[in-house]
N, C-alpha and C. Protein backbone atom coordinates (compact mmCIF):
# COMPACT_ATOMS: atom_id res chain seq x y z
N UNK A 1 -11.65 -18.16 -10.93
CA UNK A 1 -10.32 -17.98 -11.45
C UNK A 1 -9.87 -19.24 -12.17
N UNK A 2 -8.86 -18.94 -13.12
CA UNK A 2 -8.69 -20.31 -14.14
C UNK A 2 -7.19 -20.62 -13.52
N UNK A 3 -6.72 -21.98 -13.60
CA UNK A 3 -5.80 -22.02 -13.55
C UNK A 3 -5.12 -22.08 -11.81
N UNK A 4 -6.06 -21.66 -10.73
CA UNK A 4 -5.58 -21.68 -9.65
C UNK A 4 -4.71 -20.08 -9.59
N UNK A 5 -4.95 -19.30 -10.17
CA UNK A 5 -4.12 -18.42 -10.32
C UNK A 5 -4.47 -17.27 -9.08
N UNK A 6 -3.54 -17.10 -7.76
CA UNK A 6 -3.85 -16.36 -6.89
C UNK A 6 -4.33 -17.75 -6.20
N UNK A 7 -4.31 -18.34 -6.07
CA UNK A 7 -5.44 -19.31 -4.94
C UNK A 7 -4.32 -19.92 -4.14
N UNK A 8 -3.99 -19.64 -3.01
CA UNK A 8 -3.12 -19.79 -2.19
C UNK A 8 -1.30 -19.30 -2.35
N UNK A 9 -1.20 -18.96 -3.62
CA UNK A 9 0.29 -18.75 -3.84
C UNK A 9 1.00 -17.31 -2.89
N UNK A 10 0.04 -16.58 -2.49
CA UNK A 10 0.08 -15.52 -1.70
C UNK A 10 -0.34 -14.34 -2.60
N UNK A 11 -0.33 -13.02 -2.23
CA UNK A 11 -0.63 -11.86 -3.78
C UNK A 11 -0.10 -10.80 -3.06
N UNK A 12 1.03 -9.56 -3.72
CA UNK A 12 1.89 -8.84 -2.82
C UNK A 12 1.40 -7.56 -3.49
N UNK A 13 0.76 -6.53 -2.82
CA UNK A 13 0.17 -5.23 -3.10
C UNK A 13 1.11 -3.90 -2.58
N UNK A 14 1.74 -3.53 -3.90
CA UNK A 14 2.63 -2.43 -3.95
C UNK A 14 2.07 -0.90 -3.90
N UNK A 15 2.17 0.01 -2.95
CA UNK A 15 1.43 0.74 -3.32
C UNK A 15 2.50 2.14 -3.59
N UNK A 16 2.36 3.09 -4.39
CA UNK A 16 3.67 4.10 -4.08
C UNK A 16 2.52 5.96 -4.20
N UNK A 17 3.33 6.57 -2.78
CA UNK A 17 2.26 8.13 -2.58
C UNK A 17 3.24 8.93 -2.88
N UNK A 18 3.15 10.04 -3.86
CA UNK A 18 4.01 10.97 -3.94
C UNK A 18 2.73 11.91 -3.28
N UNK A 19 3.65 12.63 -2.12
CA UNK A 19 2.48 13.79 -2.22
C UNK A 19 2.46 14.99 -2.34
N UNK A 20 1.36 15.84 -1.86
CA UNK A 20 1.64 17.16 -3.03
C UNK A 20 2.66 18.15 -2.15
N UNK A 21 3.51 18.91 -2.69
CA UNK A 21 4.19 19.88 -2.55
C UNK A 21 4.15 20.75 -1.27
N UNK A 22 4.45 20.94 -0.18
CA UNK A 22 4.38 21.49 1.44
C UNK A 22 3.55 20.12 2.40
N UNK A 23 3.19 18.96 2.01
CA UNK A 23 2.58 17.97 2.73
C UNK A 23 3.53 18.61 3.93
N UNK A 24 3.00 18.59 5.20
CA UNK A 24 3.41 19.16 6.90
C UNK A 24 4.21 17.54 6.81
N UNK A 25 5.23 17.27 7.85
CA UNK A 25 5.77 16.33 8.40
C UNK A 25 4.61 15.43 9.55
N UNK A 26 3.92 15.96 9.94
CA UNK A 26 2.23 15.09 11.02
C UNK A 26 2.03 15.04 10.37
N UNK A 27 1.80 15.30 9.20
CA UNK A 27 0.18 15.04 8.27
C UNK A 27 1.11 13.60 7.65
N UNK A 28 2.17 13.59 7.31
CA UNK A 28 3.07 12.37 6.54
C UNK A 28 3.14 11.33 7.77
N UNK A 29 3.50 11.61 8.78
CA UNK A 29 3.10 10.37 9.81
C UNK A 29 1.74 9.98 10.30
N UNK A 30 0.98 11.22 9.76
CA UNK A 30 -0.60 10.55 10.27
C UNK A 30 -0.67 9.44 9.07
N UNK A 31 -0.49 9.63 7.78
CA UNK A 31 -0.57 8.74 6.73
C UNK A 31 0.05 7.49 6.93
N UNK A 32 1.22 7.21 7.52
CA UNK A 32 2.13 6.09 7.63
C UNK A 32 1.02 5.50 8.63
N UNK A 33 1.05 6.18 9.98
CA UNK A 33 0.15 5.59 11.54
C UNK A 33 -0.96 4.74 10.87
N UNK A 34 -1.72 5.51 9.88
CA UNK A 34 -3.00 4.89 9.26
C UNK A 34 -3.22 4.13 8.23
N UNK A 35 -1.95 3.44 7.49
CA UNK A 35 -1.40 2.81 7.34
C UNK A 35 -1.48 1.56 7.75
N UNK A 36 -0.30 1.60 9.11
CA UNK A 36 -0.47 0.78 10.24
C UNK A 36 -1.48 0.26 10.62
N UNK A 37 -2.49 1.20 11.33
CA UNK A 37 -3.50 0.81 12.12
C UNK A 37 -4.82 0.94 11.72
N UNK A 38 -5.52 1.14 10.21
CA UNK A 38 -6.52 0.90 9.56
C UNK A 38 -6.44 -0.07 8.72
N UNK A 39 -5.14 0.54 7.64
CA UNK A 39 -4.92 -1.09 6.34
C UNK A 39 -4.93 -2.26 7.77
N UNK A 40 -3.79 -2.36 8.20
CA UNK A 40 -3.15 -3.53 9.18
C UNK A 40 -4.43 -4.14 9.96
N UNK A 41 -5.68 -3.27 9.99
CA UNK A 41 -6.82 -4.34 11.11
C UNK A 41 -7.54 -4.93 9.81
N UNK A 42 -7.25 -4.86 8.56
CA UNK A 42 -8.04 -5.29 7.62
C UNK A 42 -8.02 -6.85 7.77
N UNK A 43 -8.64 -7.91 7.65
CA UNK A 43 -9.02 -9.24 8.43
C UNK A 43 -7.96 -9.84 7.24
N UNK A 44 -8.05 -9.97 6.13
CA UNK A 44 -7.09 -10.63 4.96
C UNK A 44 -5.31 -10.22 4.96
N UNK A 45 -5.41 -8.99 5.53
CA UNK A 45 -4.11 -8.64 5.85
C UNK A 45 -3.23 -9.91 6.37
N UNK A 46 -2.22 -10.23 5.86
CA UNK A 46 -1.40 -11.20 6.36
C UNK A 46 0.09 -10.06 6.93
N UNK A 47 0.72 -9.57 6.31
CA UNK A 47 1.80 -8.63 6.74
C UNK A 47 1.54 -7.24 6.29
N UNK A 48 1.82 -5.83 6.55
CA UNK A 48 2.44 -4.91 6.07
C UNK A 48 3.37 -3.98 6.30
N UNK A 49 4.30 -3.20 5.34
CA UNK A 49 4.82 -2.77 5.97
C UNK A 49 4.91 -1.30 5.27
N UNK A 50 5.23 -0.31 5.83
CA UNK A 50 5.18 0.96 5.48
C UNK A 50 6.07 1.91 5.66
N UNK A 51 6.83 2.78 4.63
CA UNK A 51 8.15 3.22 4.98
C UNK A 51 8.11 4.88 3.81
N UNK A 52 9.34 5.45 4.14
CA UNK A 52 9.95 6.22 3.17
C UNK A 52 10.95 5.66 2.22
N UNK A 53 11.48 6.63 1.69
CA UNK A 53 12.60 5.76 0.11
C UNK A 53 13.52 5.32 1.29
N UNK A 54 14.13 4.23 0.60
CA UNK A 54 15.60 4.34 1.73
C UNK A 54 16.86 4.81 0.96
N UNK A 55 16.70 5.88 -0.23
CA UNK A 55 17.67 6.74 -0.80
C UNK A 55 18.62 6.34 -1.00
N UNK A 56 18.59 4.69 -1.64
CA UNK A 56 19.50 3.83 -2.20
C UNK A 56 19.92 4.61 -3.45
N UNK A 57 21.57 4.54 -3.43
CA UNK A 57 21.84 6.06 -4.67
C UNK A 57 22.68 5.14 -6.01
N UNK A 58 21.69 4.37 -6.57
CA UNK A 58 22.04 3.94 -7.82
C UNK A 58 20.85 4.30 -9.37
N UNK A 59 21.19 4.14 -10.45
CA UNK A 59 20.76 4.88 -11.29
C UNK A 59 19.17 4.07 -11.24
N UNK A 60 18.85 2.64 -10.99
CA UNK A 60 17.56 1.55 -11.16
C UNK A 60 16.39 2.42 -9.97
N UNK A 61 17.21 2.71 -8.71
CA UNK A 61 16.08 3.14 -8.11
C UNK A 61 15.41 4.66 -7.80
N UNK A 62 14.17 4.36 -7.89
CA UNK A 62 13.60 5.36 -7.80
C UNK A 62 12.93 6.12 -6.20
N UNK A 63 13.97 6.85 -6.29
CA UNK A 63 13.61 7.25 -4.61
C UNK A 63 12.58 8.92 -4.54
N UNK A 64 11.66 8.87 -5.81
CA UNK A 64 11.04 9.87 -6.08
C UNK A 64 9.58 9.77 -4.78
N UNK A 65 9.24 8.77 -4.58
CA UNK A 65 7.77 8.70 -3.82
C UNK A 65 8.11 8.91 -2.79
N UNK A 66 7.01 9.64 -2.19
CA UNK A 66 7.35 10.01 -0.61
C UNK A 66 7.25 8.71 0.82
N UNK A 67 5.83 7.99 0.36
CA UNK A 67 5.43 7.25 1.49
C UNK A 67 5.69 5.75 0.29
N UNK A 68 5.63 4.29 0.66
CA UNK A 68 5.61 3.14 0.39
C UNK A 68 5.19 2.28 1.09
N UNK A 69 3.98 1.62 0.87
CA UNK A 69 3.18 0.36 1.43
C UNK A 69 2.88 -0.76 0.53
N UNK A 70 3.15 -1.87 1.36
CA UNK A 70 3.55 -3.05 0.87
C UNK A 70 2.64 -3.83 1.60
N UNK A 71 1.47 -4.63 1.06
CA UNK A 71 0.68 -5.21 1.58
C UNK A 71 0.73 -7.15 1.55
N UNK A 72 0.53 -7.50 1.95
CA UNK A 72 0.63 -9.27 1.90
C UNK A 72 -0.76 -10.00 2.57
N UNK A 73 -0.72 -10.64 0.99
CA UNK A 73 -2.06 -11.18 1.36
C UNK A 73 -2.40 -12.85 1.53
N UNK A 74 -2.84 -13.77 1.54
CA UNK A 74 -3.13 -14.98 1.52
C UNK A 74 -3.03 -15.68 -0.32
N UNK A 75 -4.19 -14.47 -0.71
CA UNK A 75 -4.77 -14.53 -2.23
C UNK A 75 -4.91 -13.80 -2.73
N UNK A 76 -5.72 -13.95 -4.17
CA UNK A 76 -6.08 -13.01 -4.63
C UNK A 76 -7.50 -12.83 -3.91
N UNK A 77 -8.19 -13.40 -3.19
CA UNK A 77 -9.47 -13.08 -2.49
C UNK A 77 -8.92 -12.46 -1.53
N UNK A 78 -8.34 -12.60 -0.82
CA UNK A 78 -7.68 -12.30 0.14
C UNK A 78 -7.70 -10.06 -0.15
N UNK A 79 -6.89 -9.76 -1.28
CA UNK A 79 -6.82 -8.47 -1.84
C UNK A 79 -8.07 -8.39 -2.13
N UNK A 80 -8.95 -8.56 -2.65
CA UNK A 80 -10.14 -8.08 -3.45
C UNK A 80 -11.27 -8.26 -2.21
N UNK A 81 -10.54 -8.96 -0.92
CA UNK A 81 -11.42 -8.59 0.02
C UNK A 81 -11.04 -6.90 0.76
N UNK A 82 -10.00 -6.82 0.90
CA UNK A 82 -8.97 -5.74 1.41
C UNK A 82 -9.31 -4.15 0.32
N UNK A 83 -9.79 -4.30 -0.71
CA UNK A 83 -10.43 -3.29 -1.97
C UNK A 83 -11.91 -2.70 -1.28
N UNK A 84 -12.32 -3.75 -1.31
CA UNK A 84 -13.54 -3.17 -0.58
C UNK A 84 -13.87 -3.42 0.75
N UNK A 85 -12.55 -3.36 1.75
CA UNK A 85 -12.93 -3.68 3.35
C UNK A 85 -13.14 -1.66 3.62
N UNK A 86 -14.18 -1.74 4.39
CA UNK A 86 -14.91 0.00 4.96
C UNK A 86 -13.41 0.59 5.52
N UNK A 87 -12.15 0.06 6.06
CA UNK A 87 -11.16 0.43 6.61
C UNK A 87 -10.11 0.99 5.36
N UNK A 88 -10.26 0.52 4.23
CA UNK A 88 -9.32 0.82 3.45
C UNK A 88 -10.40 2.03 2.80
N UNK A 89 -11.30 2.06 2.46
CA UNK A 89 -12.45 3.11 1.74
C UNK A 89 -12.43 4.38 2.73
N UNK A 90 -11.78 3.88 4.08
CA UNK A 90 -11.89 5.22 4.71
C UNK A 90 -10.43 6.00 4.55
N UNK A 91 -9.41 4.80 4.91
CA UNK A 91 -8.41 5.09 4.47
C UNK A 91 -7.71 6.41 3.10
N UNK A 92 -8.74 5.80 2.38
CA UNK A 92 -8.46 6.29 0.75
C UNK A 92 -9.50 8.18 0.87
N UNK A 93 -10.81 8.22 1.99
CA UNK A 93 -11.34 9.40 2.19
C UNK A 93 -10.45 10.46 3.19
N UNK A 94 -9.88 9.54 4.21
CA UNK A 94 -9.37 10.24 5.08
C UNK A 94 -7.82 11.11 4.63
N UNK A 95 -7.21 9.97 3.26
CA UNK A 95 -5.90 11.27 2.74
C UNK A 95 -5.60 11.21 1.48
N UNK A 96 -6.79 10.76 0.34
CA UNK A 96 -6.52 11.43 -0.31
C UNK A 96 -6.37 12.95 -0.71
N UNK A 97 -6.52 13.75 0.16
CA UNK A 97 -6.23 15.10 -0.09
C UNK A 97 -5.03 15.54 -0.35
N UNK A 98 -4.14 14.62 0.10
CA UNK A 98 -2.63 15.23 0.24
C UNK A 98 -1.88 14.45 -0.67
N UNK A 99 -2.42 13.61 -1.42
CA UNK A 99 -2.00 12.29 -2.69
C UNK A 99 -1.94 13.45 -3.98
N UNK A 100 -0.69 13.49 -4.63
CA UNK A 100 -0.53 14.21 -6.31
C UNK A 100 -0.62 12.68 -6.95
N UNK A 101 0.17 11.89 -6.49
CA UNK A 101 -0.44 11.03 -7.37
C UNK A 101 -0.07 9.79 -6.69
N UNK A 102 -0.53 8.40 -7.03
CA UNK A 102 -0.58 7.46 -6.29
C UNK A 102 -0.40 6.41 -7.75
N UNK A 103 0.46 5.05 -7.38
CA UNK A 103 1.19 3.80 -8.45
C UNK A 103 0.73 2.72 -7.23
N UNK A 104 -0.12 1.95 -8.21
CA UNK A 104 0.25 0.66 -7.56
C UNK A 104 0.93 -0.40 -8.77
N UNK A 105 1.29 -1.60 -7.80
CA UNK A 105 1.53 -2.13 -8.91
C UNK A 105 1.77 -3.99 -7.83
N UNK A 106 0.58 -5.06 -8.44
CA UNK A 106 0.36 -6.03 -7.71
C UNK A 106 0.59 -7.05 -8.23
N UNK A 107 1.32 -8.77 -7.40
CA UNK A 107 2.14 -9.43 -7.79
C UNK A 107 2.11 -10.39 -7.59
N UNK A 108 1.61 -11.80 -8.45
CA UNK A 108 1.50 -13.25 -7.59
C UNK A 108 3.14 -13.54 -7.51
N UNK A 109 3.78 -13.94 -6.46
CA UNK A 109 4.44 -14.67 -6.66
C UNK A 109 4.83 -15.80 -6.81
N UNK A 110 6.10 -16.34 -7.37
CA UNK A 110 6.14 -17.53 -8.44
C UNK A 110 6.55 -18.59 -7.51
């Protein structure tokens, strides 16, 4: 990496699940639980946290996605270890079925 860029500043991984149309209410907390307890044993994991909209009612936010995970990492090694840790690859087998569509969107901060 040039510049030091990601190398200790921390790196914040946004993730947003709309899912498809009758998703069951278990099947939406099995997703959150696994979440929790597959992303969260990932070794680079520094925090996460995982939620619904909180249906803040102004025109900026978008309270369209169903599930929201917010990952915190050390680095950018740190994430690009967490991409290809077997816990997140299972993660991504075990629900994408019920994903219409999925946004990320990832962030050094300043």
């Amino acid at each position: 990496m040039t510049n030091g860029v990601g190398q200790g500043r921390g790196f914040v991984h946004m993730v947003f699940f709309w899912l498809k149309q009758g998703t069951p209410e278990d099947r939406i907390q099995y997703l959150i639980e696994d979440c929790k307890t597959r992303l969260g044993s990932i070794a680079s994991v520094k925090d996460l946290k995982v939620g619904r909209p909180a249906g803040t009612a102004r025109d900026v936010v978008d309270n369209s996605y169903d599930v929201s995970l917010v990952v915190l990492f050390e680095n950018r090694e740190g994430h690009d270890y967490y991409q290809m840790a077997r816990q997140h690859i299972e993660f991504i087998e075990r629900n994408e079925e019920i994903w219409e569509r999925v946004q990320v969107y990832d962030m050094i901060p300043e």
